[in-house]
PDB file of N, CA and C in Angstrom:
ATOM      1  N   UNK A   1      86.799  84.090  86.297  1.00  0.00           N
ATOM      2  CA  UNK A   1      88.076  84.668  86.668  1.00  0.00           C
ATOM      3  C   UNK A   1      89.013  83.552  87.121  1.00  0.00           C
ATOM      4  N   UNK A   2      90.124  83.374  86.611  1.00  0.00           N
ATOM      5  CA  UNK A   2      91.565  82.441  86.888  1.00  0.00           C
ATOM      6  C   UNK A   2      91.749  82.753  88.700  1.00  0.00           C
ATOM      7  N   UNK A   3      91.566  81.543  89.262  1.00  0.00           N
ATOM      8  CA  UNK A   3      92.469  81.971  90.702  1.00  0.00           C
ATOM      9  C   UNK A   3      93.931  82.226  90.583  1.00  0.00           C
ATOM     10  N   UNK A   4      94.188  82.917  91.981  1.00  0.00           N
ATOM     11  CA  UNK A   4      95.399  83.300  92.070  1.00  0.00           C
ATOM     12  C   UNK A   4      96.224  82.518  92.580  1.00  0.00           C
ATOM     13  N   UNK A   5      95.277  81.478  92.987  1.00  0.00           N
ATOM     14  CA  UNK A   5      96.261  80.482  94.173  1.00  0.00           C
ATOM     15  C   UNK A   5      96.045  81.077  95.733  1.00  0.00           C
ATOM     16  N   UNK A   6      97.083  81.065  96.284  1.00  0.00           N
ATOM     17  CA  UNK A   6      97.229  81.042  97.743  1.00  0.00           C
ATOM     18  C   UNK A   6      97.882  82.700  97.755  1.00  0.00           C
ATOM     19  N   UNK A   7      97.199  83.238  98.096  1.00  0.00           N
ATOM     20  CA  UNK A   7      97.411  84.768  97.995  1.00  0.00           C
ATOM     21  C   UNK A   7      97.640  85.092  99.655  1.00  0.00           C
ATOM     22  N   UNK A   8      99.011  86.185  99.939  1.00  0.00           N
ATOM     23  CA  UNK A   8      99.191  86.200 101.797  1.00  0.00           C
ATOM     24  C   UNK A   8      98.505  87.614 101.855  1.00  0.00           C
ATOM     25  N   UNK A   9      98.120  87.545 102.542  1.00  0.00           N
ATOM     26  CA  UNK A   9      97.160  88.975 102.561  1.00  0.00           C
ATOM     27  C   UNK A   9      98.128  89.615 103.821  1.00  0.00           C
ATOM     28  N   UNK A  10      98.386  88.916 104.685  1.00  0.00           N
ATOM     29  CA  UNK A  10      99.175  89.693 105.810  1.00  0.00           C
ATOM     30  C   UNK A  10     100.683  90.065 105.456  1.00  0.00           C
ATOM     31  N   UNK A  11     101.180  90.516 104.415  1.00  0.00           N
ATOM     32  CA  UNK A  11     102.449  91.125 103.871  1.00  0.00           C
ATOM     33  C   UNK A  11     103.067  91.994 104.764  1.00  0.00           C
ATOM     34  N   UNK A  12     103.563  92.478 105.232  1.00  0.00           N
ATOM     35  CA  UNK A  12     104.283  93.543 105.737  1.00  0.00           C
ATOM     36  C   UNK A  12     105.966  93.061 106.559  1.00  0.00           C
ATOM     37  N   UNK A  13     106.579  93.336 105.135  1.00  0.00           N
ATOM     38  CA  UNK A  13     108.134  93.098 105.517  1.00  0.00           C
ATOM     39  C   UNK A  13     109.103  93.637 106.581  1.00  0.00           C
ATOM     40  N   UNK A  14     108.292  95.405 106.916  1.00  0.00           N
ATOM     41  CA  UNK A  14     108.668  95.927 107.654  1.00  0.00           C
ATOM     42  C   UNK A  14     108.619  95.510 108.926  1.00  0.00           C
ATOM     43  N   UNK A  15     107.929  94.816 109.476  1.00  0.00           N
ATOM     44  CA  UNK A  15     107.821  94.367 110.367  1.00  0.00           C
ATOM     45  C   UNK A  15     108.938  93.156 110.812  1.00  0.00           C
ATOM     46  N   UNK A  16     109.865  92.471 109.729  1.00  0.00           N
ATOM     47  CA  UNK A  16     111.153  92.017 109.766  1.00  0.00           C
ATOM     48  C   UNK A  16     112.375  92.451 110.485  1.00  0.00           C
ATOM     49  N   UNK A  17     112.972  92.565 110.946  1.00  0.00           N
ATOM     50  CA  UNK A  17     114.207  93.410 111.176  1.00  0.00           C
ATOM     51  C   UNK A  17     115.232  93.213 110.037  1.00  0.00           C
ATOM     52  N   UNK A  18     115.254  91.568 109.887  1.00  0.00           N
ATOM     53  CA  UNK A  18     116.253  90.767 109.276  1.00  0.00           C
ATOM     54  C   UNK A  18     115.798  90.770 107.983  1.00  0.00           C
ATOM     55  N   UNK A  19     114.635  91.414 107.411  1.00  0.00           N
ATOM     56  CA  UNK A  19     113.709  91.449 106.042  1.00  0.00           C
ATOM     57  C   UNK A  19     115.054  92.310 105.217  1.00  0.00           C
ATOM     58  N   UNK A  20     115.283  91.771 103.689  1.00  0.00           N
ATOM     59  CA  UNK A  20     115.982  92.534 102.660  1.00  0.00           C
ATOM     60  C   UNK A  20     115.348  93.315 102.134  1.00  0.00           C
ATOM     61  N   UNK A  21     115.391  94.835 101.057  1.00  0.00           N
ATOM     62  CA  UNK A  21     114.874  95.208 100.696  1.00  0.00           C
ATOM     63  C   UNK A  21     114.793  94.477  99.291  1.00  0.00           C
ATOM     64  N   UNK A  22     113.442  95.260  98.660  1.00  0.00           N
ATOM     65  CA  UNK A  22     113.215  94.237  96.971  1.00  0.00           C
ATOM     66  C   UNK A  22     114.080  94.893  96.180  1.00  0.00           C
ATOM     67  N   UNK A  23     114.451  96.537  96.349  1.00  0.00           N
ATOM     68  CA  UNK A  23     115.113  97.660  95.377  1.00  0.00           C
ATOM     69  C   UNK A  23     116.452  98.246  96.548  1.00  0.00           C
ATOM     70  N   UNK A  24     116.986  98.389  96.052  1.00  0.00           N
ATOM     71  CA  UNK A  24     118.117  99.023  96.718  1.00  0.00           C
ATOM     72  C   UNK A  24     118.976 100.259  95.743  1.00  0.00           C
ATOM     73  N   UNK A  25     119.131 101.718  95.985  1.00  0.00           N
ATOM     74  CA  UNK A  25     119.459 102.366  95.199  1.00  0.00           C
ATOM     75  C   UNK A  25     120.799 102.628  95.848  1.00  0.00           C
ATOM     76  N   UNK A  26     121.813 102.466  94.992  1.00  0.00           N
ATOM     77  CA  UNK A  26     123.336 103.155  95.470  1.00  0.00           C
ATOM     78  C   UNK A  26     123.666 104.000  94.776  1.00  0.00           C
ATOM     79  N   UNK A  27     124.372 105.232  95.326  1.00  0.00           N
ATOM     80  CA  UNK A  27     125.421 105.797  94.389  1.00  0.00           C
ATOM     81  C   UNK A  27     124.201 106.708  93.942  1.00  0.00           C
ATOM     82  N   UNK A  28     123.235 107.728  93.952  1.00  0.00           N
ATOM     83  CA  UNK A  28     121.672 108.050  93.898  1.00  0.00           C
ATOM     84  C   UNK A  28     122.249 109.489  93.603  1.00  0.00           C
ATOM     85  N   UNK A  29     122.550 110.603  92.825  1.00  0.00           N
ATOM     86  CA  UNK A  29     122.692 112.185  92.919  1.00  0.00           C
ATOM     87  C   UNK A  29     121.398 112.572  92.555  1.00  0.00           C
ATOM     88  N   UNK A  30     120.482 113.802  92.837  1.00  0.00           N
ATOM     89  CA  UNK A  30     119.935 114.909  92.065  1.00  0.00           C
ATOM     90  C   UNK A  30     119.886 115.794  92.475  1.00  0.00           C
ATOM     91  N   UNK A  31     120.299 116.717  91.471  1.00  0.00           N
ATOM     92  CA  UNK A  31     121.032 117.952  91.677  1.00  0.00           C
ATOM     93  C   UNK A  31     119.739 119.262  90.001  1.00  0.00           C
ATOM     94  N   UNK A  32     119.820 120.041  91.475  1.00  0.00           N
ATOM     95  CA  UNK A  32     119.021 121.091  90.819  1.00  0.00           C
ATOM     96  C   UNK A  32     119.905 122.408  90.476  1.00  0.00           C
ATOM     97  N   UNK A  33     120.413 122.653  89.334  1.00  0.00           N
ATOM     98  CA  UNK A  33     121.154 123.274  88.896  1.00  0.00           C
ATOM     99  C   UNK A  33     122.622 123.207  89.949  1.00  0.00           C
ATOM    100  N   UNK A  34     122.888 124.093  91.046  1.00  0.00           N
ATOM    101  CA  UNK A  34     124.007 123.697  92.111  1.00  0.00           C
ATOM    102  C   UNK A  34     123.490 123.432  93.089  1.00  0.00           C
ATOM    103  N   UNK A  35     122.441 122.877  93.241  1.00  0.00           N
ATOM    104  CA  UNK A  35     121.809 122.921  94.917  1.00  0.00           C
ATOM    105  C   UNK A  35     121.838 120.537  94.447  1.00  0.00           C
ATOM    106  N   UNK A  36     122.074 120.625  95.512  1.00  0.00           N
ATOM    107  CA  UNK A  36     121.782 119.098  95.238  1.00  0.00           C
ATOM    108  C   UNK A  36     120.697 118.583  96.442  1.00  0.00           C
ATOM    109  N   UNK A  37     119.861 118.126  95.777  1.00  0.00           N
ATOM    110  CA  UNK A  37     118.610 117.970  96.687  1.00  0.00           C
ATOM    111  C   UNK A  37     119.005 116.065  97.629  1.00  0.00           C
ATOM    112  N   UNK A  38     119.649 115.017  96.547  1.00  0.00           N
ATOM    113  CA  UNK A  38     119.652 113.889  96.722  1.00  0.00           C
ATOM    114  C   UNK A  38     120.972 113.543  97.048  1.00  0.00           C
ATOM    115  N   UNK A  39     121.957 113.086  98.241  1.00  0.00           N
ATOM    116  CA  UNK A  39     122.885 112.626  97.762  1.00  0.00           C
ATOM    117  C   UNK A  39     123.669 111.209  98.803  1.00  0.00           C
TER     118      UNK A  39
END
């Protein structure tokens, strides 16, 4: 098996305050016929 290298096992971004997110969704609708569940 190929190593991975230097792998961080202790990850947890949340624990950042100042941490960015990786995904950021803007501008997000869903809408169930007229009911809008997301907005």
């Amino acid at each position: 098996m190929k190593s991975l290298g230097s792998i961080r096992r202790d990850f947890a971004p949340w624990n950042d305050p100042n941490a960015k997110p990786y995904i950021q969704f803007d501008k997000v609708t869903k809408k169930f016929g007229d009911f809008t569940a997301v907005n």
